[in-house]
N, C-alpha and C. Protein backbone atom coordinates (compact mmCIF):
# COMPACT_ATOMS: atom_id res chain seq x y z
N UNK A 1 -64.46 58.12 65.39
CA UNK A 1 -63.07 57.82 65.22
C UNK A 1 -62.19 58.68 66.13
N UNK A 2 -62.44 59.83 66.65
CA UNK A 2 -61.90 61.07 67.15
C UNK A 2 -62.18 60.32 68.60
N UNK A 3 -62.69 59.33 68.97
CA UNK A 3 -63.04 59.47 70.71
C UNK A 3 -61.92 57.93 70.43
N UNK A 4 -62.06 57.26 69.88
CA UNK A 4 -61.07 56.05 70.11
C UNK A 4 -59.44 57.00 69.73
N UNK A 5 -59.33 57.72 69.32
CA UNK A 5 -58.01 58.06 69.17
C UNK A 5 -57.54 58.84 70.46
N UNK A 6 -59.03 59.31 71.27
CA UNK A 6 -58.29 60.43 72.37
C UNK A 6 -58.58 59.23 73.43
N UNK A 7 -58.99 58.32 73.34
CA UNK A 7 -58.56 57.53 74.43
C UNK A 7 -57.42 56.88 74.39
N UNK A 8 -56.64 56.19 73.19
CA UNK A 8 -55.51 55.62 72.51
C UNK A 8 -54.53 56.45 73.59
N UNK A 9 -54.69 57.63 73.02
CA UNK A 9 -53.70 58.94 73.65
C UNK A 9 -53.87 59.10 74.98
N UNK A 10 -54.90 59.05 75.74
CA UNK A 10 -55.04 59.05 77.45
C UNK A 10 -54.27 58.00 77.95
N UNK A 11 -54.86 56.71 77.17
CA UNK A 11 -53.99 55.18 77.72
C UNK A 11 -52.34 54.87 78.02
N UNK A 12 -51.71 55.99 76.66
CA UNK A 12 -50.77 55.91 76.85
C UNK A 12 -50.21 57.02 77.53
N UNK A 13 -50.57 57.94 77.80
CA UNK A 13 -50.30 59.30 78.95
C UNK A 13 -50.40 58.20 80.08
N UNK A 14 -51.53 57.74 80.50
CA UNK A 14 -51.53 56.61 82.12
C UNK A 14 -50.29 55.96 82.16
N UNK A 15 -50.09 55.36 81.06
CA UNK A 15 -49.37 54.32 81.30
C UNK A 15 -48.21 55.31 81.34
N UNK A 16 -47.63 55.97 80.99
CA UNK A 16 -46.42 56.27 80.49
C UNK A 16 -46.41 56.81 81.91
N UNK A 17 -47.76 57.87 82.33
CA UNK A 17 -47.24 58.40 83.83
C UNK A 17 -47.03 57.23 85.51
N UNK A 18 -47.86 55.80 85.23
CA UNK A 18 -47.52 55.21 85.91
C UNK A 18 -45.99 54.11 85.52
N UNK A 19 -45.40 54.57 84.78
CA UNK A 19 -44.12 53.57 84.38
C UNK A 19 -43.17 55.14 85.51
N UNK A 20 -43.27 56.14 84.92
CA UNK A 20 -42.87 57.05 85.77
C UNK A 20 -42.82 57.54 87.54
N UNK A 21 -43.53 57.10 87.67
CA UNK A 21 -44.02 57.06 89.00
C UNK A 21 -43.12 55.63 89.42
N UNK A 22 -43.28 54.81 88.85
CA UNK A 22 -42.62 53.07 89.32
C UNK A 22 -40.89 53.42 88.90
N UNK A 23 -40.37 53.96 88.31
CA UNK A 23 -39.40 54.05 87.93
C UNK A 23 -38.61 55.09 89.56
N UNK A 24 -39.79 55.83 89.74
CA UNK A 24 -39.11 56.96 90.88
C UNK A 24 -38.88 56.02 92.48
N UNK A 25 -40.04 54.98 92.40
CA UNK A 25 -40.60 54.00 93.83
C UNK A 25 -39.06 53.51 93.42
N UNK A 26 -38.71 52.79 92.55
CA UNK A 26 -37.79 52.09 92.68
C UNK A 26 -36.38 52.61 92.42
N UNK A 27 -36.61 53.64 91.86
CA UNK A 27 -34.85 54.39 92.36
C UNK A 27 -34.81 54.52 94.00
N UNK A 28 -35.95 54.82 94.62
CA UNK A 28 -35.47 55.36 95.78
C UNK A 28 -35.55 54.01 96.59
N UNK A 29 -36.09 53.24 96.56
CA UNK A 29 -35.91 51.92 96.77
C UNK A 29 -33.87 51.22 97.07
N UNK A 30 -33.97 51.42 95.54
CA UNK A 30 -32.29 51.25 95.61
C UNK A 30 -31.56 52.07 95.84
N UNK A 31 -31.62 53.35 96.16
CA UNK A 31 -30.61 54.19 96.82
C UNK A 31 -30.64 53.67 98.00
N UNK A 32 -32.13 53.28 98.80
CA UNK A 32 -31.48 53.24 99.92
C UNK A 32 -31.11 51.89 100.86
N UNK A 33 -30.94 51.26 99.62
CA UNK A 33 -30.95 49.61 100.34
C UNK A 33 -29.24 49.61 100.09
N UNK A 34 -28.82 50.36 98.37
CA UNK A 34 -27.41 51.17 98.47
C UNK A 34 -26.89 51.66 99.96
N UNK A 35 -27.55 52.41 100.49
CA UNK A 35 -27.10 53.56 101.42
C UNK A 35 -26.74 52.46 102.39
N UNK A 36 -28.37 51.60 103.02
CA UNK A 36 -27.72 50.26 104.57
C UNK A 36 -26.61 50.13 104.46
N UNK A 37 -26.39 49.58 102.71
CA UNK A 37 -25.01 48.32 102.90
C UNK A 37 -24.25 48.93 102.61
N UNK A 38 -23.55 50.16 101.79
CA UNK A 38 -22.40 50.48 101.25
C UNK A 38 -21.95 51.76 101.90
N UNK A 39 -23.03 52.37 102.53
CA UNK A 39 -23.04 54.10 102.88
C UNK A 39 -21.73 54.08 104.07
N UNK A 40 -21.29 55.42 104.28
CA UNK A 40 -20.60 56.16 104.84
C UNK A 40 -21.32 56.18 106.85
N UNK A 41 -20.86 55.92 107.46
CA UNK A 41 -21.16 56.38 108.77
C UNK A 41 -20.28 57.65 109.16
N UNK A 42 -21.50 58.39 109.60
CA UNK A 42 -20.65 59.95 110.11
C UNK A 42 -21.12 60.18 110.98
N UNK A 43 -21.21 60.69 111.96
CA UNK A 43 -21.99 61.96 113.30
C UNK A 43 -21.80 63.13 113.18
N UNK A 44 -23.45 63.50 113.08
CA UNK A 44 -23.76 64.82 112.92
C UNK A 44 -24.44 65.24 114.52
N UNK A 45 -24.07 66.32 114.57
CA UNK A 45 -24.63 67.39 115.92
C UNK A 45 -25.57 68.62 115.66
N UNK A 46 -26.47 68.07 116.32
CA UNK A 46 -27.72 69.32 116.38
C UNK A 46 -27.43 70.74 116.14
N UNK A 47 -27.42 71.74 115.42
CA UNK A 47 -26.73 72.62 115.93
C UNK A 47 -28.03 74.12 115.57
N UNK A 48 -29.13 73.64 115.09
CA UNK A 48 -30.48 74.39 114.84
C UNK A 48 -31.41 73.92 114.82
N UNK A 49 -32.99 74.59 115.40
CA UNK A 49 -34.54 73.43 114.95
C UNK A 49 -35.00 74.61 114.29
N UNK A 50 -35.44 73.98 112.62
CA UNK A 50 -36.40 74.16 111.91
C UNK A 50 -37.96 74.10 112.29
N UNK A 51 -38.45 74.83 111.77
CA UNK A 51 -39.88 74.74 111.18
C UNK A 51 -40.26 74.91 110.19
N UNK A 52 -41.08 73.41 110.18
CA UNK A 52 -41.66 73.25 108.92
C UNK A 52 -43.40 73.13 108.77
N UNK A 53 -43.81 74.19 108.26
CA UNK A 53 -45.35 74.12 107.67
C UNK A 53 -45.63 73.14 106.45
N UNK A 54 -46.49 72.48 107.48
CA UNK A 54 -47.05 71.41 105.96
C UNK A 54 -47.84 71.98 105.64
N UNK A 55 -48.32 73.14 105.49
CA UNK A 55 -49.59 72.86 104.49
C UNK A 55 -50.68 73.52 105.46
N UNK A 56 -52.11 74.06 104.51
CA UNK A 56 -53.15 74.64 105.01
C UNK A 56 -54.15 73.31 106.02
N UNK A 57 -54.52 73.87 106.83
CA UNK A 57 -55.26 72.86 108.01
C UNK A 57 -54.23 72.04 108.53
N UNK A 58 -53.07 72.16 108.73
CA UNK A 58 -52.13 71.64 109.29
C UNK A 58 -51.15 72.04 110.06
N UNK A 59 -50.87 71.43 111.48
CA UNK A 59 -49.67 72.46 112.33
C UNK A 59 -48.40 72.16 111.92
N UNK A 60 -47.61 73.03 111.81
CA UNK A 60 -46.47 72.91 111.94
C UNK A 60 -45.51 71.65 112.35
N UNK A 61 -44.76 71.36 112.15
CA UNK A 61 -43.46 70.51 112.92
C UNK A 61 -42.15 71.39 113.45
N UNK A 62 -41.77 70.85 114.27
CA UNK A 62 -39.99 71.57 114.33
C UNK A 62 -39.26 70.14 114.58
N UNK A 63 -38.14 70.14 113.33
CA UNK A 63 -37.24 69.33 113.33
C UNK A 63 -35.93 69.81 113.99
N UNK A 64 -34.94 68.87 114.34
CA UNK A 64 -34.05 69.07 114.40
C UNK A 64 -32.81 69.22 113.41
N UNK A 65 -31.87 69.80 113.49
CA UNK A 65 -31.07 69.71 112.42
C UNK A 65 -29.62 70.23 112.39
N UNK A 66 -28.81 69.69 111.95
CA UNK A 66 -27.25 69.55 111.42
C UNK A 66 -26.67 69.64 110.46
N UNK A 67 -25.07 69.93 110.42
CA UNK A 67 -24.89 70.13 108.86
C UNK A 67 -23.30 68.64 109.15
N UNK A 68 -23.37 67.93 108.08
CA UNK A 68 -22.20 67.42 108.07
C UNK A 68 -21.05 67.28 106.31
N UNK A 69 -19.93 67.49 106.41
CA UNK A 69 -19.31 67.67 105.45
C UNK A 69 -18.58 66.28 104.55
N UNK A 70 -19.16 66.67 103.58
CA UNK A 70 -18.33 65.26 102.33
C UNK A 70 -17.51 66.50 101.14
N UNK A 71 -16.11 66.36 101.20
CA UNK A 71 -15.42 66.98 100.25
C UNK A 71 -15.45 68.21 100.79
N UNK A 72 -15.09 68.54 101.91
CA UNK A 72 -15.37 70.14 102.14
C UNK A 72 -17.06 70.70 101.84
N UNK A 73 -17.78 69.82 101.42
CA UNK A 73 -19.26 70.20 100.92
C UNK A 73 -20.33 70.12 102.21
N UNK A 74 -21.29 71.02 102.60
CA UNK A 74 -21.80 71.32 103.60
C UNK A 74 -23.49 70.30 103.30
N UNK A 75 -23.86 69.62 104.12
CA UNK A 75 -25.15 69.10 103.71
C UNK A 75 -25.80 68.87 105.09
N UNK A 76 -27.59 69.26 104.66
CA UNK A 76 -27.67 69.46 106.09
C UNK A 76 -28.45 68.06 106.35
N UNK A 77 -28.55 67.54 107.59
CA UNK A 77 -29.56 66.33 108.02
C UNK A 77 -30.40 66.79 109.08
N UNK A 78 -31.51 66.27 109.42
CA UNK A 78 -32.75 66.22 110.25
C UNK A 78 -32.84 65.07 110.96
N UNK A 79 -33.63 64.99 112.04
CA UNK A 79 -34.35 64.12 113.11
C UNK A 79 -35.46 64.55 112.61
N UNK A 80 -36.56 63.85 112.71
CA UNK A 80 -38.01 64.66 113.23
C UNK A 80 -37.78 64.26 114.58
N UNK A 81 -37.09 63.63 115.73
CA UNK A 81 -37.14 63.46 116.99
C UNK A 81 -36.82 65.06 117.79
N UNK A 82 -37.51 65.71 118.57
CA UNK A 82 -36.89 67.08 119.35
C UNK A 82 -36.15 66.41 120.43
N UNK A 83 -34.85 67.15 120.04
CA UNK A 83 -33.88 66.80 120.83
C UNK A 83 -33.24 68.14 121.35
N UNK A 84 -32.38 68.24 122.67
CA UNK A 84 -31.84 69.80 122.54
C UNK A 84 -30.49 70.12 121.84
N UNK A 85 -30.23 71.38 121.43
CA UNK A 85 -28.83 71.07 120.44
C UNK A 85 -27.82 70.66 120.79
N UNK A 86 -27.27 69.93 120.10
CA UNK A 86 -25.68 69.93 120.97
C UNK A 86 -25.64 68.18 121.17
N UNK A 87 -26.91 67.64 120.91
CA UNK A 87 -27.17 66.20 120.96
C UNK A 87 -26.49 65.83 119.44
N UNK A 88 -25.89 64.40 119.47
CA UNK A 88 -25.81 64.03 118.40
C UNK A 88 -26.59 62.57 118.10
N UNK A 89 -26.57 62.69 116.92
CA UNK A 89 -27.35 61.33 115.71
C UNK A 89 -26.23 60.93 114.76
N UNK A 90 -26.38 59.73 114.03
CA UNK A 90 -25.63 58.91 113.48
C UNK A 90 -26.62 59.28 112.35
N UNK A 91 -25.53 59.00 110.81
CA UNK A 91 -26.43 59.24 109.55
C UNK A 91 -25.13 58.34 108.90
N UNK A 92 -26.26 57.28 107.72
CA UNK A 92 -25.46 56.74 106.85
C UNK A 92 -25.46 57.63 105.90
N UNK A 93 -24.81 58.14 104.75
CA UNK A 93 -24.79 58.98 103.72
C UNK A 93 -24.36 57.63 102.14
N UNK A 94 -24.89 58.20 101.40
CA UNK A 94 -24.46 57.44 100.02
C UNK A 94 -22.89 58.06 99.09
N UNK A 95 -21.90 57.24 99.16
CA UNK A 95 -20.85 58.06 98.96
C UNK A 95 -20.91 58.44 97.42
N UNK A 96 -21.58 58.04 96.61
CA UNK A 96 -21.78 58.51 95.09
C UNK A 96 -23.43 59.37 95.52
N UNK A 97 -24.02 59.79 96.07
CA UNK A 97 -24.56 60.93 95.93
C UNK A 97 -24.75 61.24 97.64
N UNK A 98 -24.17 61.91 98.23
CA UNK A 98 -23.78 62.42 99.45
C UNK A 98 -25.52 63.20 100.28
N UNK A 99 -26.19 63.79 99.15
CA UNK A 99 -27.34 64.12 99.85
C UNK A 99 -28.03 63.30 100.54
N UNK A 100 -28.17 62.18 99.82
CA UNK A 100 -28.97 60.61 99.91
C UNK A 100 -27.93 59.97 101.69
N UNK A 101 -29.18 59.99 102.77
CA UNK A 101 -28.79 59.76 103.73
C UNK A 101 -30.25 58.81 104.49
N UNK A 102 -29.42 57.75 105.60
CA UNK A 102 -30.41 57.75 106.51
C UNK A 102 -29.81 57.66 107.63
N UNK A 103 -31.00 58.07 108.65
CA UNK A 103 -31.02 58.62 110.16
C UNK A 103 -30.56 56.83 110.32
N UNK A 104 -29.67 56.76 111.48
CA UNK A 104 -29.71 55.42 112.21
C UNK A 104 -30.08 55.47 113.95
N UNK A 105 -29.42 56.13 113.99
CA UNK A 105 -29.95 56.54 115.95
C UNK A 105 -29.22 57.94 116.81
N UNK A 106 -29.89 58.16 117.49
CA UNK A 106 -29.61 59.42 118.26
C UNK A 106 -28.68 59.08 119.66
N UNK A 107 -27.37 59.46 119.79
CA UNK A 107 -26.09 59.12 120.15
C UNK A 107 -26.66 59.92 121.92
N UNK A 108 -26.97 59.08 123.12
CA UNK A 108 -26.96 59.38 124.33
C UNK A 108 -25.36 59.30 124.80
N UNK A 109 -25.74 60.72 125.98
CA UNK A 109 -24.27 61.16 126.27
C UNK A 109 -24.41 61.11 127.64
């Protein structure tokens, strides 16, 4: 009786953790189909490159990166493209949550 009840209880841990998991695919889903159609266009300018370590057995990246302002509020955006600073990129931003952005293209001068 004890092994059908701890499976009862696993089944619904799965399930409950894959409703969770589908719930996260599809918020971010609609933020950013939100972001295409409704978002904010701004230009941001390179103005530092990061590095970022992924992880053991893995090299490094260096991104590029910018800060652009909603409300006086500072938020930063990335390329993974290396560009030199001072280049700018276009970013849609989500105007009900301002972090929530996407890259659209890198602005030749």
């Amino acid at each position: 009786m004890s092994v059908i009840k701890r499976l009862s209880c696993s089944g619904v841990l799965v399930v409950t953790i894959i409703g969770i998991l589908l719930c996260l695919a599809i918020r971010d889903c609609i933020l950013t189909v939100y972001t295409n159609k409704y978002g904010i266009t701004q230009t941001v300018m390179v103005t530092f490159q990061e590095t970022v370590y992924l992880g053991k057995g893995r090299g490094p990246i260096i991104r590029t990166c910018g800060y652009y302002y909603v409300d006086n509020k500072r938020y930063k955006a990335f390329t993974d493209k290396r560009v030199p600073i001072g280049t700018r990129f276009e970013i849609k931003y989500c105007p009900k949550m301002p972090k929530w952005y996407n890259r659209l293209e890198i602005i030749q001068e």
